[in-house]
N, C-alpha and C. Protein backbone atom coordinates (compact mmCIF):
# COMPACT_ATOMS: atom_id res chain seq x y z
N UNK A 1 0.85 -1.17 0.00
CA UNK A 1 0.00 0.00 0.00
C UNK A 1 0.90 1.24 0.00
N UNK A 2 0.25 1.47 -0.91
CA UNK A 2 1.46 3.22 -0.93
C UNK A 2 0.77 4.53 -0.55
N UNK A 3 -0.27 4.35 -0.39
CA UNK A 3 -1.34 5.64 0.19
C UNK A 3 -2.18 5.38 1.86
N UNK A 4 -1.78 6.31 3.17
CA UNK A 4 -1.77 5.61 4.21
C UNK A 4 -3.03 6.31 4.49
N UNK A 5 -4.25 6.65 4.34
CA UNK A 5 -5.07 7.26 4.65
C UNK A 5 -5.61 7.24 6.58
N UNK A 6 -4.98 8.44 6.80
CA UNK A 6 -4.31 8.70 8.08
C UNK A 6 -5.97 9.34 8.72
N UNK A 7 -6.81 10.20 8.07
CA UNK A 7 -7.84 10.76 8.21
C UNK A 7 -8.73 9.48 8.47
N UNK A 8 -8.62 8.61 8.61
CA UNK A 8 -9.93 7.26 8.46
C UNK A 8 -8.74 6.22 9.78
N UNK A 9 -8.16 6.88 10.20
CA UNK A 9 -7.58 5.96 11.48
C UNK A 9 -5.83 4.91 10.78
N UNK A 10 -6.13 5.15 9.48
CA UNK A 10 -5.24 3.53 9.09
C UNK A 10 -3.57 4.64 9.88
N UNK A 11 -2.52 3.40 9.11
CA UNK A 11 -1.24 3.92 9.89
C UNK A 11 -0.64 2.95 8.98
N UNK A 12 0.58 3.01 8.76
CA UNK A 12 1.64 2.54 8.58
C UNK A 12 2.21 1.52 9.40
N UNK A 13 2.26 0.11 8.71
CA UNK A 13 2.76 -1.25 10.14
C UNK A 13 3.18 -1.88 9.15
N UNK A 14 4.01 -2.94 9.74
CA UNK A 14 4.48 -4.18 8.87
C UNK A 14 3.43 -4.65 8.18
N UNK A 15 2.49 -4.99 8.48
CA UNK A 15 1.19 -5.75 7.73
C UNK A 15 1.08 -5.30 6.60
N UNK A 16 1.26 -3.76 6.63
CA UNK A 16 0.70 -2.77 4.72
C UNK A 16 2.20 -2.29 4.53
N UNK A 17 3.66 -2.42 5.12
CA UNK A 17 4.29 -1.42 4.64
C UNK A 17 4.91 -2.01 3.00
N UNK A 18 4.83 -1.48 2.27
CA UNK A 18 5.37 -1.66 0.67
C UNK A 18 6.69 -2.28 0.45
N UNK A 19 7.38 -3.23 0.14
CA UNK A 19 8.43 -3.26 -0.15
C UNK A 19 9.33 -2.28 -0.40
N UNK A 20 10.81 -2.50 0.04
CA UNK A 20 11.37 -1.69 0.06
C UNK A 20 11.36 -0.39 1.25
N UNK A 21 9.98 -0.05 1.55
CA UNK A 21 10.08 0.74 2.53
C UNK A 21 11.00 0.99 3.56
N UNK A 22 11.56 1.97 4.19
CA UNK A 22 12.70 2.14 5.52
C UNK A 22 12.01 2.17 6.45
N UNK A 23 10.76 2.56 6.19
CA UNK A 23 9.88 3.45 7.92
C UNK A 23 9.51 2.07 8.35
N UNK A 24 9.47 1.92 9.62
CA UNK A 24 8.98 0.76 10.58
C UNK A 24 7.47 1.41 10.82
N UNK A 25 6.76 2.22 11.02
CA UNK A 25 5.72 2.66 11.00
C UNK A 25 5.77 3.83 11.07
N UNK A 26 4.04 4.90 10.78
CA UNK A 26 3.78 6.02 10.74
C UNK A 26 2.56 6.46 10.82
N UNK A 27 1.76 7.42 11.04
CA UNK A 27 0.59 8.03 11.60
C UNK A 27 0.16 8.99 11.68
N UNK A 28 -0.60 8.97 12.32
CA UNK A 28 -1.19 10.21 13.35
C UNK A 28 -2.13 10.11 14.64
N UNK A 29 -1.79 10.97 15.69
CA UNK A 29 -2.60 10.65 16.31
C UNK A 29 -2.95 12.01 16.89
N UNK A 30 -3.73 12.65 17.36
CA UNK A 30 -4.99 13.56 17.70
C UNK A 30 -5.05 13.87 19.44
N UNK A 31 -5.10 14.61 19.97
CA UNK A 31 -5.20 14.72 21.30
C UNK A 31 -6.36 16.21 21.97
N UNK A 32 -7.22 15.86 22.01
CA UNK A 32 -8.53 16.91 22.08
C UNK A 32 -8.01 17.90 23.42
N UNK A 33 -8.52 19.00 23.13
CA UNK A 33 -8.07 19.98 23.65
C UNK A 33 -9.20 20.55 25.16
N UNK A 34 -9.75 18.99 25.94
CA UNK A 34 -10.98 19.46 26.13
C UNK A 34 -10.37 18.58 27.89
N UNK A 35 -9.56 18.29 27.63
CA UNK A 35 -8.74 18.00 29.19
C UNK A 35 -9.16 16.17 29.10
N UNK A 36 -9.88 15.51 28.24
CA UNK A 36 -10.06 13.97 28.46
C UNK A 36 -9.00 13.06 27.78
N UNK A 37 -8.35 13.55 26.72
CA UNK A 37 -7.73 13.05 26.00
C UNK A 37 -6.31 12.12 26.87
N UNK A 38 -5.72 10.95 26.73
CA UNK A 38 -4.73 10.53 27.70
C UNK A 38 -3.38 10.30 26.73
N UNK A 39 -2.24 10.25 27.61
CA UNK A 39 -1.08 9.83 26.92
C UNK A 39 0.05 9.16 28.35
N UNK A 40 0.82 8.48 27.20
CA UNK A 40 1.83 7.85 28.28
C UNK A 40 3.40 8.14 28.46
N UNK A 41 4.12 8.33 29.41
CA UNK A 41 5.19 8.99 29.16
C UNK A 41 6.00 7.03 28.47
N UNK A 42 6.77 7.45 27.68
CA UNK A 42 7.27 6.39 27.41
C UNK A 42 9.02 7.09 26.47
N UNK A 43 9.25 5.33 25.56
CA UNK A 43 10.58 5.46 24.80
C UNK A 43 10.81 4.45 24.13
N UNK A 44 11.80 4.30 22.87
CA UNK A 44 11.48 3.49 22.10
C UNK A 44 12.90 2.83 21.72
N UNK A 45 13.10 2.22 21.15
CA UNK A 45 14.72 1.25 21.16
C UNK A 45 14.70 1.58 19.25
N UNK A 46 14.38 2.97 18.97
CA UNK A 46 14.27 2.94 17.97
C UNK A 46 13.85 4.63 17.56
N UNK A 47 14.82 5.34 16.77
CA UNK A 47 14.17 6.43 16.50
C UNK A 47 12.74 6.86 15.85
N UNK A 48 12.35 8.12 16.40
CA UNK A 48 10.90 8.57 15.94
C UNK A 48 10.96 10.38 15.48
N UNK A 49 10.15 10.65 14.47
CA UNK A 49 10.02 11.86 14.43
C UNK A 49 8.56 11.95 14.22
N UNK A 50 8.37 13.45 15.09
CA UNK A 50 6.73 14.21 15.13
C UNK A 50 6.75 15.35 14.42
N UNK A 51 5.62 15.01 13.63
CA UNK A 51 5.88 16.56 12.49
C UNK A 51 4.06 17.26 13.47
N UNK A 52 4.28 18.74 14.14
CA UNK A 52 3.05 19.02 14.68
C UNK A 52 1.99 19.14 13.20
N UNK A 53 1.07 18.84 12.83
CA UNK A 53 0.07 19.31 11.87
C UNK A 53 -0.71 20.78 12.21
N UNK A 54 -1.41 20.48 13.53
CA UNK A 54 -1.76 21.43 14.16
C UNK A 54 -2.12 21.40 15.54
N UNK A 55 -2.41 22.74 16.11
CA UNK A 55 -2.21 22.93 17.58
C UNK A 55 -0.71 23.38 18.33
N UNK A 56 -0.87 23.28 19.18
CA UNK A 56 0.65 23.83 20.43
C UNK A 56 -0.05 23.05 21.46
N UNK A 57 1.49 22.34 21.90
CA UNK A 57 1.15 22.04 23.47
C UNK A 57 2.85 21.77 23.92
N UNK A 58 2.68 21.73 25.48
CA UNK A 58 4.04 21.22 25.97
C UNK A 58 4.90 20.03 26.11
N UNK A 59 5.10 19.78 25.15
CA UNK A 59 5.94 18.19 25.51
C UNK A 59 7.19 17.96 26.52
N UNK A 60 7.42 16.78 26.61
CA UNK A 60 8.64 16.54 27.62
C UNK A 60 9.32 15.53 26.64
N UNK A 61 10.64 15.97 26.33
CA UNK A 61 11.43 15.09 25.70
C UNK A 61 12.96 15.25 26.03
N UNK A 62 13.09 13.92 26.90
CA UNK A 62 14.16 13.66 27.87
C UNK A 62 13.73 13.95 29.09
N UNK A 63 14.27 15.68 29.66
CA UNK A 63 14.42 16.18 30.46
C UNK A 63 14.06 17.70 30.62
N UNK A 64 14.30 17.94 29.26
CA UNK A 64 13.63 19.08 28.73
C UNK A 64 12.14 19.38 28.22
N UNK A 65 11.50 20.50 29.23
CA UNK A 65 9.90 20.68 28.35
C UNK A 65 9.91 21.86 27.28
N UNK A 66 9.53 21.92 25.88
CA UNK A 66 9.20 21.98 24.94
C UNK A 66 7.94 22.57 24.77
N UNK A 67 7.88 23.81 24.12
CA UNK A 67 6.53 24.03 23.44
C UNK A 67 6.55 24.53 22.20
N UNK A 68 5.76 23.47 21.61
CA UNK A 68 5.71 22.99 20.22
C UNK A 68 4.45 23.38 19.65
N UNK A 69 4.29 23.97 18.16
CA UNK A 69 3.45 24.43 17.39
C UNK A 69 3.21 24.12 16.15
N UNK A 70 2.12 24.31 15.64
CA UNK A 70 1.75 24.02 14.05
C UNK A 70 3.22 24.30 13.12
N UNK A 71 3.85 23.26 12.81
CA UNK A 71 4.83 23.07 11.95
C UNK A 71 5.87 22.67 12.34
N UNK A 72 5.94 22.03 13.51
CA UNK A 72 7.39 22.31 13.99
C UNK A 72 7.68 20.30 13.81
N UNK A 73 8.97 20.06 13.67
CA UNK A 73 9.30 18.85 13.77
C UNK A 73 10.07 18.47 14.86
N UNK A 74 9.73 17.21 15.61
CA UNK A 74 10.53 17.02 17.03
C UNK A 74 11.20 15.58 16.37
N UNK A 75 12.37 15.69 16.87
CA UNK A 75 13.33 14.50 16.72
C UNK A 75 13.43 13.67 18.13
N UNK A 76 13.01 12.42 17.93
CA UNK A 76 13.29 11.61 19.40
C UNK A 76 14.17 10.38 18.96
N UNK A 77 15.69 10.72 20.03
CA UNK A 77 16.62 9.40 19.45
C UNK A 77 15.77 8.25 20.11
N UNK A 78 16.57 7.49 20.03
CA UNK A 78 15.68 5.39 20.60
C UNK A 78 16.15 6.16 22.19
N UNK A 79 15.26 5.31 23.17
CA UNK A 79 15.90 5.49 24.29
C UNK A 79 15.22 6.89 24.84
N UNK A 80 15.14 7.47 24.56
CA UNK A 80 14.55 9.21 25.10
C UNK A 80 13.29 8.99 25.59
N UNK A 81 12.89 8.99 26.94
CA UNK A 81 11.24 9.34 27.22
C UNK A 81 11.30 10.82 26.29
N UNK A 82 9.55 10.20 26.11
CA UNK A 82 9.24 11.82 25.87
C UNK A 82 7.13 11.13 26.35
N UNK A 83 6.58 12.59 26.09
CA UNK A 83 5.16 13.07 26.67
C UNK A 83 4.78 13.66 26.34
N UNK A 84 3.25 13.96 26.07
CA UNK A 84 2.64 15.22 25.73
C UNK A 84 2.49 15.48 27.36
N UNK A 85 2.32 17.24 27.96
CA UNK A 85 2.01 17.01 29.15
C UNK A 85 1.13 18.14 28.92
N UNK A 86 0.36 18.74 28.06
CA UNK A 86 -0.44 19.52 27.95
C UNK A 86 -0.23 20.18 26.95
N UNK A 87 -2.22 20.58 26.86
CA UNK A 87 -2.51 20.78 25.21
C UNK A 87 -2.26 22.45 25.26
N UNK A 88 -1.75 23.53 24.86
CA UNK A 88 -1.82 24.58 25.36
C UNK A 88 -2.67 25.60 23.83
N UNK A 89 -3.71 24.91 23.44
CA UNK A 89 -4.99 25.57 22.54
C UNK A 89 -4.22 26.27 21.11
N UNK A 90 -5.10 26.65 20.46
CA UNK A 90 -6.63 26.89 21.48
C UNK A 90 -7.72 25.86 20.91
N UNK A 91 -6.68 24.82 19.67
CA UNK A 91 -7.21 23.77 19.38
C UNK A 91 -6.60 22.38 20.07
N UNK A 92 -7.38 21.61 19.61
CA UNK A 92 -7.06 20.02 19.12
C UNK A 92 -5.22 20.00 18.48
N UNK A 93 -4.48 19.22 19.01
CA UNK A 93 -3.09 18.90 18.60
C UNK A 93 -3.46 17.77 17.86
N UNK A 94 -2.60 17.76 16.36
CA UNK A 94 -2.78 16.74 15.75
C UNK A 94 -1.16 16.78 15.38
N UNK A 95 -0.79 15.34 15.41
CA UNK A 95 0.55 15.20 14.93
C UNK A 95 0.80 14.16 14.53
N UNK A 96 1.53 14.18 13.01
CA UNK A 96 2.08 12.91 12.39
C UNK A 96 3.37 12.43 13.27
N UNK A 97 3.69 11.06 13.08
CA UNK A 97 4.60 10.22 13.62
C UNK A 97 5.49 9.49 12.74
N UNK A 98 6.33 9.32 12.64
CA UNK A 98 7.34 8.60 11.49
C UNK A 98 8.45 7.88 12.26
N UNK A 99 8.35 6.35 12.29
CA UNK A 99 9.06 5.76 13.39
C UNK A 99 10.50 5.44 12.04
N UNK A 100 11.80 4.90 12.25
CA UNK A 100 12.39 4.97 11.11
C UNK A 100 12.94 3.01 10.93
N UNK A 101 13.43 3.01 10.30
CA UNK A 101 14.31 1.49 10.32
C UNK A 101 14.41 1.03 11.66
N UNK A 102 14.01 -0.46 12.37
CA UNK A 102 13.84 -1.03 13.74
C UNK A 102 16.04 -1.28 13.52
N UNK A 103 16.16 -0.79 14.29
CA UNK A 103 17.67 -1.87 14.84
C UNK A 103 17.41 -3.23 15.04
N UNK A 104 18.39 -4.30 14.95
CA UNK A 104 18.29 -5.08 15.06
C UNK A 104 18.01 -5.48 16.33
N UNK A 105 16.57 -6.42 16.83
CA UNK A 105 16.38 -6.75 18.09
C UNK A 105 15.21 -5.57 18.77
N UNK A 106 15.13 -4.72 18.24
CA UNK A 106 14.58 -3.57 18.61
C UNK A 106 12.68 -4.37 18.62
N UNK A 107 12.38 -3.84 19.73
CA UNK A 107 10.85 -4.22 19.67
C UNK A 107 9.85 -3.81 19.16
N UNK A 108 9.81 -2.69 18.65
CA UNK A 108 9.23 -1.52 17.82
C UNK A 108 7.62 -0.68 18.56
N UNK A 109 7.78 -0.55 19.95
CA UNK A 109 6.53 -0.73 20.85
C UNK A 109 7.26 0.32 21.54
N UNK A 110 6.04 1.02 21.75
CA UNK A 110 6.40 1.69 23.51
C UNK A 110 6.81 1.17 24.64
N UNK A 111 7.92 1.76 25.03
CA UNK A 111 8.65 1.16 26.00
C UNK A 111 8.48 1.83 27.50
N UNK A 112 8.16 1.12 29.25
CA UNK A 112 7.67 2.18 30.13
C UNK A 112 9.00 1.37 30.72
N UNK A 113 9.46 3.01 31.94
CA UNK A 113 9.83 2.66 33.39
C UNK A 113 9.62 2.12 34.20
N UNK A 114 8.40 2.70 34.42
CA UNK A 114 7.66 2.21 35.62
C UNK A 114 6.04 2.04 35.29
N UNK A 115 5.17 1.36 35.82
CA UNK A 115 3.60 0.58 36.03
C UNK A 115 3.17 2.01 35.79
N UNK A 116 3.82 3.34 36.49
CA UNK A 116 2.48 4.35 36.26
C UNK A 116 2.71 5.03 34.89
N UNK A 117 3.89 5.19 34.68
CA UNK A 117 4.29 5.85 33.08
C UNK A 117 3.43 4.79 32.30
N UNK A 118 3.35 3.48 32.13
CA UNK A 118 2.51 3.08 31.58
C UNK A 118 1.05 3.04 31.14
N UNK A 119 0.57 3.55 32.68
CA UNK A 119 -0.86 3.34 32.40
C UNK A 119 -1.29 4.92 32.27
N UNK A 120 -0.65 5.80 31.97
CA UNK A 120 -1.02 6.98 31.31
C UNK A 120 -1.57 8.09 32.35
N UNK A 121 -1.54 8.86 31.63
CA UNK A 121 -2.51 10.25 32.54
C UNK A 121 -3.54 10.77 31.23
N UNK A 122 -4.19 11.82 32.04
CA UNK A 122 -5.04 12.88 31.23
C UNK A 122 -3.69 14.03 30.84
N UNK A 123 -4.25 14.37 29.63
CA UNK A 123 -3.11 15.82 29.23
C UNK A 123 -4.01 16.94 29.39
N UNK A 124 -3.79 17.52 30.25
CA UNK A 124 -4.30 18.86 30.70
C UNK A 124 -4.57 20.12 29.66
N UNK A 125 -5.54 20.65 29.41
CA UNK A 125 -5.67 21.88 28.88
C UNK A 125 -4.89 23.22 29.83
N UNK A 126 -4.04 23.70 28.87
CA UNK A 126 -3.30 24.85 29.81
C UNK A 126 -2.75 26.20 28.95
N UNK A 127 -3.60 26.93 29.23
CA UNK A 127 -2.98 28.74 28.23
C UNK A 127 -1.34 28.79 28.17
N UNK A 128 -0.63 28.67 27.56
CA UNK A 128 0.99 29.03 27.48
C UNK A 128 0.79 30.39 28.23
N UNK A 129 2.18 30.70 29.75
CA UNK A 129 2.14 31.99 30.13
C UNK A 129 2.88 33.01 29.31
């Protein structure tokens, strides 16, 4: 499949990726700006890049928090927690995902610390000061 129709939920996985392809998977995923929306702090044994589509909010990647806007691209090496930790409006954050070539051995999954990074939080609606 060479057309990932991202608007109807599909994504990019081993199952559809095209021969030849490099990307291990790709997406989008959506985070409502209405305080219900959840995410998990996590990390991956495998690089990722986020291209924002639209919205601003604050991410955490590493150690450093980040506020990120309509256009901006975030680079995450393998290994790096990162998080959304709030949506900061005045929409809906939508952002593509582009995971790249798995290393060898690499699991290609979100990876947690600990039981609570796993089971996620709510991402907070919050005005940038």
């Amino acid at each position: 499949m060479n057309l990932i129709r991202t608007a109807d939920r599909h994504k990019l996985t081993a199952d559809n990726r095209p021969g030849g392809c490099p990307a291990h998977s790709a997406g989008r995923f959506r985070l409502r700006a209405d305080g219900t929306s959840r995410f998990d702090r996590h990390h991956h044994d495998f690089d990722e890049f986020w291209f924002v589509a639209t919205g601003s909010a604050t991410i955490l990647l590493g150690d450093t928090e980040l506020n990120v806007q309509d256009g901006d691209i975030i680079y995450t090496p393998a290994d790096t927690d990162h998080d959304v930790l709030a949506i900061t409006g005045p929409g809906d954050l939508h952002v593509f995902w582009l995971s790249w070539t798995l290393p060898v051995g690499a699991s290609g999954q979100h990876l947690h610390r600990s039981p609570d990074a796993a089971a996620g939080h709510l991402v907070a609606f919050r005005r940038p000061t």
